[in-house]
N, C-alpha and C. Protein backbone atom coordinates (compact mmCIF):
# COMPACT_ATOMS: atom_id res chain seq x y z
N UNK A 1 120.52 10.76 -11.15
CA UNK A 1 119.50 10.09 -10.38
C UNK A 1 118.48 11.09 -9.84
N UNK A 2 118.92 12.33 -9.01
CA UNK A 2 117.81 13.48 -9.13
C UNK A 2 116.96 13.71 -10.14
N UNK A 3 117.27 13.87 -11.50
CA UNK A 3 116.95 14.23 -12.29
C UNK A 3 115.52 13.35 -12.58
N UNK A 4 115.95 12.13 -12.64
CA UNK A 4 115.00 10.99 -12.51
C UNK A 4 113.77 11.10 -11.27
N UNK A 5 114.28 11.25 -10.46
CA UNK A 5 113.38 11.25 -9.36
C UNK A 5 112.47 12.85 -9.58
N UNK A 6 113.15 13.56 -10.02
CA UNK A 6 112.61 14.93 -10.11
C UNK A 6 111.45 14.59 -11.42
N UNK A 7 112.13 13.33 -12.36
CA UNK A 7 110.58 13.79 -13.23
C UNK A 7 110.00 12.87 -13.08
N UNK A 8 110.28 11.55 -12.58
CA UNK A 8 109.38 10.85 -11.78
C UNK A 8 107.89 11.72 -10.79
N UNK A 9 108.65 12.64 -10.27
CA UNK A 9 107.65 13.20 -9.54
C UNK A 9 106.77 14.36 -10.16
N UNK A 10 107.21 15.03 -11.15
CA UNK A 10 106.58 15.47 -12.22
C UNK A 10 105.28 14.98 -12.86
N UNK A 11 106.06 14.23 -13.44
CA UNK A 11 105.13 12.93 -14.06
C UNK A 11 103.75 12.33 -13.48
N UNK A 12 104.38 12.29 -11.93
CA UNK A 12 103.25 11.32 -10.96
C UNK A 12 102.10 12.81 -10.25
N UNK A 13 102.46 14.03 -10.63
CA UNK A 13 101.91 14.72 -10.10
C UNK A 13 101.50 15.48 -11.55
N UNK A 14 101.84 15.45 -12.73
CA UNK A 14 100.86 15.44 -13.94
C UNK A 14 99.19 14.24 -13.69
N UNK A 15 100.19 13.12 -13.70
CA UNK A 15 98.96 12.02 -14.39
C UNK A 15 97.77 12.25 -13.09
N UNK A 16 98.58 12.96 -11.14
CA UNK A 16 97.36 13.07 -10.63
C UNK A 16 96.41 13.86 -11.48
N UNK A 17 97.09 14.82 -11.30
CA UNK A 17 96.00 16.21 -11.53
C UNK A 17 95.38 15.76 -12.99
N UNK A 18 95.58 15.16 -13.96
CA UNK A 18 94.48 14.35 -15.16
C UNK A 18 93.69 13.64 -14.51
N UNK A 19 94.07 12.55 -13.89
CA UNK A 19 92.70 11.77 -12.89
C UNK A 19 92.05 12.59 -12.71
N UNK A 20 92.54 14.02 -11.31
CA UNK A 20 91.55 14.21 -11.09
C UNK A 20 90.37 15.40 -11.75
N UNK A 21 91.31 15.77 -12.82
CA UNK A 21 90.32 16.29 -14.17
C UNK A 21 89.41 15.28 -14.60
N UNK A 22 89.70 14.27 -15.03
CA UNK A 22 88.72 13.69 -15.56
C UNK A 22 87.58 12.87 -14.59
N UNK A 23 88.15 13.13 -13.37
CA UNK A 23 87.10 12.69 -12.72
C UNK A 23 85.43 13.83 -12.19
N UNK A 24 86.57 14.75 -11.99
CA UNK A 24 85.58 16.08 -11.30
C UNK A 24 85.12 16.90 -12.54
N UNK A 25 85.65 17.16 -13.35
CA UNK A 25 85.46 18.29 -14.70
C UNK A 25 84.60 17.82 -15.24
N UNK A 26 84.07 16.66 -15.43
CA UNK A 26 82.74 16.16 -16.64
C UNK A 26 81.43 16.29 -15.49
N UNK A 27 81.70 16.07 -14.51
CA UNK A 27 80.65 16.37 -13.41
C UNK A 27 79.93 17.58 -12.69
N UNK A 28 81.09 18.67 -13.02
CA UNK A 28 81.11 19.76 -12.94
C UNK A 28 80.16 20.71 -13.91
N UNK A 29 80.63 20.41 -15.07
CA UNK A 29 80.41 20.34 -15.87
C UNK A 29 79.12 20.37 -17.09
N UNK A 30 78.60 18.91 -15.97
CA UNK A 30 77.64 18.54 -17.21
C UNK A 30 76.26 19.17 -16.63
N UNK A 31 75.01 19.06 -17.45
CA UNK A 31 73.96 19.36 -17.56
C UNK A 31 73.51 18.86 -16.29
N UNK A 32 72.42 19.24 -15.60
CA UNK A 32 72.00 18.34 -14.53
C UNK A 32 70.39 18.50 -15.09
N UNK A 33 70.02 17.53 -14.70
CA UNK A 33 68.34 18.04 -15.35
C UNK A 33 67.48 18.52 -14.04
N UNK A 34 67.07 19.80 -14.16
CA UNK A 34 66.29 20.94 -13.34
C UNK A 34 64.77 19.64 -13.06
N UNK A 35 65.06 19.80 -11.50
CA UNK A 35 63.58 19.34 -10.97
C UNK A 35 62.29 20.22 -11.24
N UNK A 36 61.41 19.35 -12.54
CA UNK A 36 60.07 20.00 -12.61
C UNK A 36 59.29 20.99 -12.16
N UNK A 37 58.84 22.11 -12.15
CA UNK A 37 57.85 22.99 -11.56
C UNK A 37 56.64 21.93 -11.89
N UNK A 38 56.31 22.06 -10.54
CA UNK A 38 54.71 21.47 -10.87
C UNK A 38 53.71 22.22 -10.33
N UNK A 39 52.29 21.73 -11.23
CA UNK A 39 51.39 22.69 -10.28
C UNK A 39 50.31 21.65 -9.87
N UNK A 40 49.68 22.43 -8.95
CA UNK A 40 48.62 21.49 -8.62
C UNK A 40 48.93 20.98 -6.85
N UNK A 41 47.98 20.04 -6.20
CA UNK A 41 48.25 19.61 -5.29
C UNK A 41 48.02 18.11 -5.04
N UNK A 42 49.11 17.84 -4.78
CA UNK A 42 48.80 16.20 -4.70
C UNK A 42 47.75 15.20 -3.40
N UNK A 43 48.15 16.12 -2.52
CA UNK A 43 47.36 15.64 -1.18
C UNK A 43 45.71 15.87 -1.98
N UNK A 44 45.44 16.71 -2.24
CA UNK A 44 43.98 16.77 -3.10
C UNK A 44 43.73 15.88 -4.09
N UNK A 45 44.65 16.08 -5.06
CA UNK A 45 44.80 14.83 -6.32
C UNK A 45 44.53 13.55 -5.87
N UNK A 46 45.16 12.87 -4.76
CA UNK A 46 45.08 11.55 -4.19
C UNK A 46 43.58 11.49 -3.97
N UNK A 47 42.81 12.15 -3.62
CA UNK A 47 41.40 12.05 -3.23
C UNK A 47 40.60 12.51 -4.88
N UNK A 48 40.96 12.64 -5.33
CA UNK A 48 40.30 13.14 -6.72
C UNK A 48 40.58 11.73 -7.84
N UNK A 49 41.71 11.35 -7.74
CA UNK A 49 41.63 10.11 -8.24
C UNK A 49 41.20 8.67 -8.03
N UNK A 50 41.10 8.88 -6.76
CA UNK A 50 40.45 7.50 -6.16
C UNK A 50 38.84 7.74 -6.71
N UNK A 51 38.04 9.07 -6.60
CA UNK A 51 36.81 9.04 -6.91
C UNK A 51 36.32 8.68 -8.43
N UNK A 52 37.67 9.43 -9.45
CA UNK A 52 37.58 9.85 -11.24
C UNK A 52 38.06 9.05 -11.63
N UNK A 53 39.54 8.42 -11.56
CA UNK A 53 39.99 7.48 -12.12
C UNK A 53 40.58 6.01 -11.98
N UNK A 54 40.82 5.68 -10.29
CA UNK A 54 40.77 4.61 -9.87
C UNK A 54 39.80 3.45 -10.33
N UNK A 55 39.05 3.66 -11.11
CA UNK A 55 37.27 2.46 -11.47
C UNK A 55 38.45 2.14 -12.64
N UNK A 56 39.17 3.35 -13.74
CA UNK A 56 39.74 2.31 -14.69
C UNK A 56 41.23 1.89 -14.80
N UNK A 57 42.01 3.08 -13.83
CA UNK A 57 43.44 2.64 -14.10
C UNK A 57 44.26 2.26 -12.54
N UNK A 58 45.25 1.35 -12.97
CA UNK A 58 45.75 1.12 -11.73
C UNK A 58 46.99 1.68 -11.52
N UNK A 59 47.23 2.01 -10.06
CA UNK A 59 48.05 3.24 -9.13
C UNK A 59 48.29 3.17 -8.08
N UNK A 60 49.42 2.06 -7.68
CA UNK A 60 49.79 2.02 -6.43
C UNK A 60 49.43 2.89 -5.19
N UNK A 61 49.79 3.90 -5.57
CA UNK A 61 49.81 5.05 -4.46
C UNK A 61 48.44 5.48 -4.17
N UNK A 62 47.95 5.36 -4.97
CA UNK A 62 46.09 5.46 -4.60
C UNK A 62 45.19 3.97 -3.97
N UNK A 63 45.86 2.99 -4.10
CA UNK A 63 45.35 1.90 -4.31
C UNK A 63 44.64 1.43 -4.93
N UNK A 64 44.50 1.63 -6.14
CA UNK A 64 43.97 1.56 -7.32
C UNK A 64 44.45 0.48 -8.51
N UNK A 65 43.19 -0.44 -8.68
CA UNK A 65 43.77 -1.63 -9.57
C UNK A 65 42.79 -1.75 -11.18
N UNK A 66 42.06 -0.88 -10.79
CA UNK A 66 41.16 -0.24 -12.55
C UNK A 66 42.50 -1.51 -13.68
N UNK A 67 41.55 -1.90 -14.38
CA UNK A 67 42.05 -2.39 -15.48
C UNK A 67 41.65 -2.41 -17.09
N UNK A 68 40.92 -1.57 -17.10
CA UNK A 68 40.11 -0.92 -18.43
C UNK A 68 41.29 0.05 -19.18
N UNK A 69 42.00 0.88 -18.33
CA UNK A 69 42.99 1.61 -18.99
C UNK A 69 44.29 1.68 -18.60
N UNK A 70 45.32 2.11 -19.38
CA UNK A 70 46.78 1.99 -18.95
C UNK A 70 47.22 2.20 -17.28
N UNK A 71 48.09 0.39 -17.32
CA UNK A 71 48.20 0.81 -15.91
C UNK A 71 49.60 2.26 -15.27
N UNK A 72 48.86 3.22 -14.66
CA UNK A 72 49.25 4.16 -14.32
C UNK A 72 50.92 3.97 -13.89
N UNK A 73 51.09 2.82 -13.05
CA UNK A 73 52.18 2.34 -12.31
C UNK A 73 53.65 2.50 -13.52
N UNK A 74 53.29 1.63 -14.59
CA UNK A 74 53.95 0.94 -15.66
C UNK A 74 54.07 2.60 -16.78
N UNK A 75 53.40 3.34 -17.18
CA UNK A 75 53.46 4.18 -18.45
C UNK A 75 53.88 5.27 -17.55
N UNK A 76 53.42 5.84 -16.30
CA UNK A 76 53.28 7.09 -15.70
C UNK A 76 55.06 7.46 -15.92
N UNK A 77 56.06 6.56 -15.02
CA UNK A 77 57.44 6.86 -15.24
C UNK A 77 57.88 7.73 -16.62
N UNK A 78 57.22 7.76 -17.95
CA UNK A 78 57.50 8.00 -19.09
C UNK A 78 56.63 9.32 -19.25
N UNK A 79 56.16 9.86 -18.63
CA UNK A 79 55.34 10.50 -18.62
C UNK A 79 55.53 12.21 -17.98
N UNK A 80 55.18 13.34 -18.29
CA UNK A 80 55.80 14.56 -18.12
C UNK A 80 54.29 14.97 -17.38
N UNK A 81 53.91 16.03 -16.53
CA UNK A 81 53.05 16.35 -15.98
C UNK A 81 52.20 17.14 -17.04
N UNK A 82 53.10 17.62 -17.79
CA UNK A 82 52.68 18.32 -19.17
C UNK A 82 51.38 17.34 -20.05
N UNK A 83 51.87 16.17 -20.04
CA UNK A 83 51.26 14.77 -20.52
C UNK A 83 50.50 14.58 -20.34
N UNK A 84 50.10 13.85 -18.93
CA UNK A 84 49.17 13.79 -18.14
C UNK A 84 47.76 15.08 -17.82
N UNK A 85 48.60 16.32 -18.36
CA UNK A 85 47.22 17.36 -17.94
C UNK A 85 46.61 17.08 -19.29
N UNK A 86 47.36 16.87 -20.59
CA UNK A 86 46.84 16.64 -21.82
C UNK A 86 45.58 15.75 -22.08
N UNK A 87 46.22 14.84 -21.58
CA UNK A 87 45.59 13.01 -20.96
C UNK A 87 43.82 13.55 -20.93
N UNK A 88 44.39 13.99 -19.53
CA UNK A 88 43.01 13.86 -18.22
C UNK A 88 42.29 15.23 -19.53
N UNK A 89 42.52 16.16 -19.50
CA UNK A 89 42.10 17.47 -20.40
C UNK A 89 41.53 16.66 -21.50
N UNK A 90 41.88 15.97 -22.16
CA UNK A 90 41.52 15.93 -23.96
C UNK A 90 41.20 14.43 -24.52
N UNK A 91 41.34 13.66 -23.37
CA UNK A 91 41.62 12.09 -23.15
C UNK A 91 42.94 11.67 -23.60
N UNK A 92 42.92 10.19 -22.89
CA UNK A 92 44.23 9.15 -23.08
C UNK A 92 44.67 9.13 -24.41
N UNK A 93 43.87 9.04 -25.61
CA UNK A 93 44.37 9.29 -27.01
C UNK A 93 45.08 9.97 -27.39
N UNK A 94 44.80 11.15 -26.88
CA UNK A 94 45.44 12.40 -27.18
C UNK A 94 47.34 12.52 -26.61
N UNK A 95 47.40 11.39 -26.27
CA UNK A 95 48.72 10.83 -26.03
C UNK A 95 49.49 9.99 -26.42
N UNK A 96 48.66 9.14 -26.86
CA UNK A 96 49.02 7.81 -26.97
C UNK A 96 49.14 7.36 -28.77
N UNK A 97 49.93 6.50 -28.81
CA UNK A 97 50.32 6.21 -30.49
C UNK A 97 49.41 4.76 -30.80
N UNK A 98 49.13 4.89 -31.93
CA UNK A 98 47.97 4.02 -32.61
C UNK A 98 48.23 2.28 -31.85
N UNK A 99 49.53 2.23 -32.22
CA UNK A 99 50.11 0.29 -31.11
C UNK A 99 49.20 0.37 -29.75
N UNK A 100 49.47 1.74 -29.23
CA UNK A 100 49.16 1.81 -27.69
C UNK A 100 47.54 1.62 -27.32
N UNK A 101 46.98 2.53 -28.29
CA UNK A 101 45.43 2.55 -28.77
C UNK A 101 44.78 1.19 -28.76
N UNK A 102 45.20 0.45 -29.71
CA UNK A 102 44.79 -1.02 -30.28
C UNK A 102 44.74 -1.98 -28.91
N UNK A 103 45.57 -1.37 -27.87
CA UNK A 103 45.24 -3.07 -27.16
C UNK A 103 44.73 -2.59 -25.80
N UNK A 104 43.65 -1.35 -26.30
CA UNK A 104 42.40 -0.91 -25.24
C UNK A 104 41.32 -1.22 -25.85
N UNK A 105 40.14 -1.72 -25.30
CA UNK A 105 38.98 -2.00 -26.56
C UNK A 105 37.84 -0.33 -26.10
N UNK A 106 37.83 0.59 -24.97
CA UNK A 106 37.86 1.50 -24.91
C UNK A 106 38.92 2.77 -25.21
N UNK A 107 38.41 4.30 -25.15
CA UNK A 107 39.12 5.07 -25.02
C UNK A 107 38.74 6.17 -23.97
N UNK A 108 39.85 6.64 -23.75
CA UNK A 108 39.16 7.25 -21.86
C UNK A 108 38.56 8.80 -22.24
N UNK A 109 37.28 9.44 -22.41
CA UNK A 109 37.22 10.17 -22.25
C UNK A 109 37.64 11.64 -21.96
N UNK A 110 37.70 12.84 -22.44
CA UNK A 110 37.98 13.97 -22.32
C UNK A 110 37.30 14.46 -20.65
N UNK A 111 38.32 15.15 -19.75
CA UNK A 111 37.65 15.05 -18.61
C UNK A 111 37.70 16.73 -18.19
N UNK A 112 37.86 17.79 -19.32
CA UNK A 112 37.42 19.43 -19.53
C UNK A 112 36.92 19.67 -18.31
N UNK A 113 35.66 19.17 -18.07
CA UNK A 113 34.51 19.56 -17.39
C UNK A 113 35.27 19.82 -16.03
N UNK A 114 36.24 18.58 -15.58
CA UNK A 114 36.62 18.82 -13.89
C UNK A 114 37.17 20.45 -13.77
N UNK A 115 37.98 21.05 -14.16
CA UNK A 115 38.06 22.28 -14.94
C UNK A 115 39.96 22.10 -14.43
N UNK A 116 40.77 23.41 -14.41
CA UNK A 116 41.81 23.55 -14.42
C UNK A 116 42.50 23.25 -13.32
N UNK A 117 42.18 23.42 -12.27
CA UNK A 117 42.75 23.07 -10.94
C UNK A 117 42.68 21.68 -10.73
N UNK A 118 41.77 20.91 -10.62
CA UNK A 118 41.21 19.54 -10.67
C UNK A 118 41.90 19.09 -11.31
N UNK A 119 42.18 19.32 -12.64
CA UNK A 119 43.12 18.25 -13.16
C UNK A 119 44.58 18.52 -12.69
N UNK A 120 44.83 19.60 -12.48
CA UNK A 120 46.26 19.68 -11.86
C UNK A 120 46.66 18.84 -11.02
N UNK A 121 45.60 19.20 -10.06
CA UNK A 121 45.88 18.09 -8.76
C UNK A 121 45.63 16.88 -8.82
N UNK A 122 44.99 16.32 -9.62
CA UNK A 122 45.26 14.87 -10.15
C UNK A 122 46.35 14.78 -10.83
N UNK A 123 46.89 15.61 -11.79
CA UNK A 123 48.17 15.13 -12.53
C UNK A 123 49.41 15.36 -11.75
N UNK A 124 49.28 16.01 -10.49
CA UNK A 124 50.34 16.12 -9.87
C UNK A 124 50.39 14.87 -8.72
N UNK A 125 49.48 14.60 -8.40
CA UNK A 125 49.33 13.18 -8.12
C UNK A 125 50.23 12.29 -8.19
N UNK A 126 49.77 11.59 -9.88
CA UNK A 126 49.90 10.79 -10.61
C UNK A 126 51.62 11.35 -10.77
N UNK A 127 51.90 12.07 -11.00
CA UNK A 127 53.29 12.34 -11.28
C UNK A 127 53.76 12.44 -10.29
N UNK A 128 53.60 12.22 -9.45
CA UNK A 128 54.54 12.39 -8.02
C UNK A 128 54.55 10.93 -7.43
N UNK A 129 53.57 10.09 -8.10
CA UNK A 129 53.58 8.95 -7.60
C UNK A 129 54.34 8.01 -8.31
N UNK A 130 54.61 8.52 -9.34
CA UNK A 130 55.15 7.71 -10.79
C UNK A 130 56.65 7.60 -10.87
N UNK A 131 57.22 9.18 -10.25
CA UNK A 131 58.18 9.68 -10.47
C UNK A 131 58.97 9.64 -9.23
N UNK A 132 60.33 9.47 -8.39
CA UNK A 132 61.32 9.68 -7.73
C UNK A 132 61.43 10.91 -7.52
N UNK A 133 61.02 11.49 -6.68
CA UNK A 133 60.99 13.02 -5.85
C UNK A 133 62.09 13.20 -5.44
């Protein structure tokens, strides 16, 4: 009857320590995905988009209901800051796949000119507004 109870308790103090492997070890473990470096400033961006791009796209966080181009709210989530500098830099095309194209009867302009900082801080904006901080 010891014997029993002895691997009874064996046993029950194996299958813990597997629980709690398989509970903690894959968590431990796994990849976590590294929060973005971003550049740019958003407190600026917020005021840079209400003036540049609020007329066509809409953006909660700006209050912005533009309906000429993708609404910001809905695509931005999918979207990498990397993306967005592309976007604003080279225009919306320059992103976007031919389906996505077709059901704009415009295309948004290349916006170079604001120069490198400017668009930062709009795309950090837009990505901070899009995205769960």
């Amino acid at each position: 009857m010891l014997r029993t109870r002895a691997g009874r308790s064996v046993a029950a103090g194996i299958a813990g320590l597997a629980l709690a492997a398989a509970l903690f070890v894959p968590s431990a473990l796994a990849h976590r995905t590294a929060t973005p470096t971003l550049v740019g400033n958003s407190k600026a961006g917020k005021a840079l988009f209400a003036t540049t791009c609020a007329a066509c796209h809409t953006l909660k966080a700006a209050g912005a209901l533009g309906n000429i181009g993708p609404n910001l709210d809905k695509v931005g989530p999918t979207l990498t800051q990397a993306l967005l500098i592309k976007a604003i830099t080279n225009g919306g095309s320059s992103i976007m796949t031919k389906a996505a194209l077709a059901k704009y009867q415009t295309q948004m302009t290349p916006y170079k000119y604001l120069g490198t900082k400017t668009i930062q801080n709009i795309s950090r904006f837009v990505y901070e507004s899009t995205h769960k901080m």
